[in-house]
Protein backbone atom coordinates (compact mmCIF):
# COMPACT_ATOMS: atom_id res chain seq x y z
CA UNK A 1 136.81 48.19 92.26
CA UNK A 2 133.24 48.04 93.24
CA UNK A 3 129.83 48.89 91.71
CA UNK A 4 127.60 51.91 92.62
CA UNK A 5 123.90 50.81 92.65
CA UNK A 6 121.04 53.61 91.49
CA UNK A 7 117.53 53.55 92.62
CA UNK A 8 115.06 55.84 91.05
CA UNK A 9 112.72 54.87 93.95
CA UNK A 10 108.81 54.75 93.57
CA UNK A 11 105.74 53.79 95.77
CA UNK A 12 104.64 50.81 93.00
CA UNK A 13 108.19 50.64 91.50
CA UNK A 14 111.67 51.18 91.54
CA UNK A 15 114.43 51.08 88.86
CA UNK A 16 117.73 50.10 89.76
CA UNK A 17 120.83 50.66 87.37
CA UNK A 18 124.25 49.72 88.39
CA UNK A 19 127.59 50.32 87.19
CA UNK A 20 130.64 48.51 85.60
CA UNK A 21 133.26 47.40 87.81
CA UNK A 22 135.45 50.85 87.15
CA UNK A 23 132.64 52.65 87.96
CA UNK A 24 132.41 54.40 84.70
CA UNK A 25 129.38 52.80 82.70
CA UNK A 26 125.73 53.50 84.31
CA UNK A 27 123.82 50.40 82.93
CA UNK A 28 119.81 49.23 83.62
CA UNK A 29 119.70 46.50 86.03
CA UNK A 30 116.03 45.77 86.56
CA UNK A 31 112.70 47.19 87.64
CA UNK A 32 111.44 45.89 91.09
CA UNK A 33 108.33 46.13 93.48
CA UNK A 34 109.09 48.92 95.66
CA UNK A 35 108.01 46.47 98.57
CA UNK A 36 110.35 43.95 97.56
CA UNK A 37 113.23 45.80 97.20
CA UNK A 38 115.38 45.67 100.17
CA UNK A 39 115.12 41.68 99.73
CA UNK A 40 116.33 42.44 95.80
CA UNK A 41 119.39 44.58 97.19
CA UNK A 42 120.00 42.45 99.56
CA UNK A 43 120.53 39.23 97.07
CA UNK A 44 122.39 41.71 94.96
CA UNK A 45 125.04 42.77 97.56
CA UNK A 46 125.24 39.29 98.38
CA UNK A 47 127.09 38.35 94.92
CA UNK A 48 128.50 41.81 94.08
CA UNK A 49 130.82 44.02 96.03
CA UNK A 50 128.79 47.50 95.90
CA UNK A 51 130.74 50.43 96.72
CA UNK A 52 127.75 53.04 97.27
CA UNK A 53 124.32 53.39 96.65
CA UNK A 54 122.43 56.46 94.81
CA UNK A 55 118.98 57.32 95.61
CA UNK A 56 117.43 59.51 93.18
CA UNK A 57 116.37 62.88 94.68
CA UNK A 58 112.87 64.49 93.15
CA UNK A 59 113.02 68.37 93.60
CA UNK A 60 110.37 70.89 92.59
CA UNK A 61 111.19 73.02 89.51
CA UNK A 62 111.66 75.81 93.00
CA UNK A 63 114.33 73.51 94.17
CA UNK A 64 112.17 72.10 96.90
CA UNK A 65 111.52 68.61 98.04
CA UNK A 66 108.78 66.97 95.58
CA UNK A 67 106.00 65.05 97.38
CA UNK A 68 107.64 61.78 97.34
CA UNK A 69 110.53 62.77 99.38
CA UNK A 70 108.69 61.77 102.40
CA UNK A 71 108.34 57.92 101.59
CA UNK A 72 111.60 57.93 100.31
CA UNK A 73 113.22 59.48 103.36
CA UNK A 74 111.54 56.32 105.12
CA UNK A 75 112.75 53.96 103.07
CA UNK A 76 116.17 55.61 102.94
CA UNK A 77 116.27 54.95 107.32
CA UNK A 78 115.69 51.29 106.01
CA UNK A 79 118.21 51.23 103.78
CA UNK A 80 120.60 53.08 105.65
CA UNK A 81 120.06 49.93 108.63
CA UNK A 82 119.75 47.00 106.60
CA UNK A 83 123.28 48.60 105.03
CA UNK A 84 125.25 49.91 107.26
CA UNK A 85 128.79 49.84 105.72
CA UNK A 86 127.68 51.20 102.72
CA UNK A 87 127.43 54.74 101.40
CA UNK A 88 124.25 56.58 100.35
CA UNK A 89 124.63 59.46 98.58
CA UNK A 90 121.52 61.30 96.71
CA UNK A 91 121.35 62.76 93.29
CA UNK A 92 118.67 65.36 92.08
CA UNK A 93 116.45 63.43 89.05
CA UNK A 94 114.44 66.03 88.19
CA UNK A 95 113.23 65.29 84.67
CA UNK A 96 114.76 61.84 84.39
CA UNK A 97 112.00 60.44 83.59
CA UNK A 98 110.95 63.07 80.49
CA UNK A 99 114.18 62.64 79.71
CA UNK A 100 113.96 58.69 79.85
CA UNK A 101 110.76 58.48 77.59
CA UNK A 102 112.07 60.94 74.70
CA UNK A 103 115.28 58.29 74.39
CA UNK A 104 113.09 55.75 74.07
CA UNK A 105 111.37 57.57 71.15
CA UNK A 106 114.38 58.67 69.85
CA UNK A 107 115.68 54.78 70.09
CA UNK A 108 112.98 54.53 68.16
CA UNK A 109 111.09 52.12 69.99
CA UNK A 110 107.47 51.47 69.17
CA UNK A 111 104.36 52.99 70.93
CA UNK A 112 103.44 49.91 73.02
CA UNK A 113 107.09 49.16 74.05
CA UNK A 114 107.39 52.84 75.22
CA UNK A 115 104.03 52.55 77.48
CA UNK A 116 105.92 49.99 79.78
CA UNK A 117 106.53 52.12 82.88
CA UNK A 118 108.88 49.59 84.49
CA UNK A 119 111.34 50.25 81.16
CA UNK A 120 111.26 53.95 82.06
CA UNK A 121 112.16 53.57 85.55
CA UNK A 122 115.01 51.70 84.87
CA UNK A 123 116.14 54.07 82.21
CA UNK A 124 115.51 56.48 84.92
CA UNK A 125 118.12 55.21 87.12
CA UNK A 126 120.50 54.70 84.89
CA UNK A 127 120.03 58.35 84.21
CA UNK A 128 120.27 58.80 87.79
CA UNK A 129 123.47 56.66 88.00
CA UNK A 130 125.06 58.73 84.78
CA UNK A 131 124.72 62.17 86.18
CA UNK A 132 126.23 61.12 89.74
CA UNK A 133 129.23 59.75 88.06
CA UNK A 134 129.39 62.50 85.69
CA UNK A 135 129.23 64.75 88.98
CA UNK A 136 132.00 62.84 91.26
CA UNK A 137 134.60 62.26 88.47
């Protein structure tokens, strides 16, 4: 089988978790410059076989689209050309990134480890990644 990427997309940043090979584990990959992205993905896909990719959907509490939505539907018409054979699907993160920081405290990591914004945006999309499996299986 093949892996299913996550992006919990961001103007500065964007984490990126990916799963095992039986798509059942949601792991942290990395944490890249949002501008240097579609070169990371594409290096990726070059050495993986990637089966889909999830981009993280931010929703109002209301269930509307959150303010970001609009750079991310402009990077998804990127993606969606520099990838054409493979599937994007979206997956509603609200609170993934609440979510993200109270595991790190409950990990029990330390104050200044906790403060590094690219760890929570990969924890992010690997929270992203979980709850799309969790949803398609």
């Amino acid at each position: 089988m093949a892996r299913i990427i996550a992006l919990d997309f961001g103007k500065q940043r964007t984490g990126i978790a990916v799963t095992d090979e039986l798509q059942l584990i949601a792991s942290g990959l990395a944490t890249v410059n949002t501008k240097d992205l579609l070169q990371y993905l594409k290096d990726y896909t070059a050495n993986e076989n990637i089966a889909g990719i999830v981009v993280g959907e931010p929703k109002q509490r209301d269930n509307t689209p959150s303010e970001s939505e609009a750079s991310i539907q402009v990077f998804l018409k990127k993606l969606k050309t520099s990838f054409p054979l493979i599937p994007i699907d979206r997956q509603d993160e609200r609170f993934t990134s609440k979510v993200a920081f109270q595991s790190m405290v409950e990990a029990g990591l330390k104050k200044k480890q906790r403060q590094k914004k690219e760890l929570i945006d990969e924890i992010s999309a690997t929270l992203i990644l979980q709850s799309y499996l969790n949803r398609i299986q």
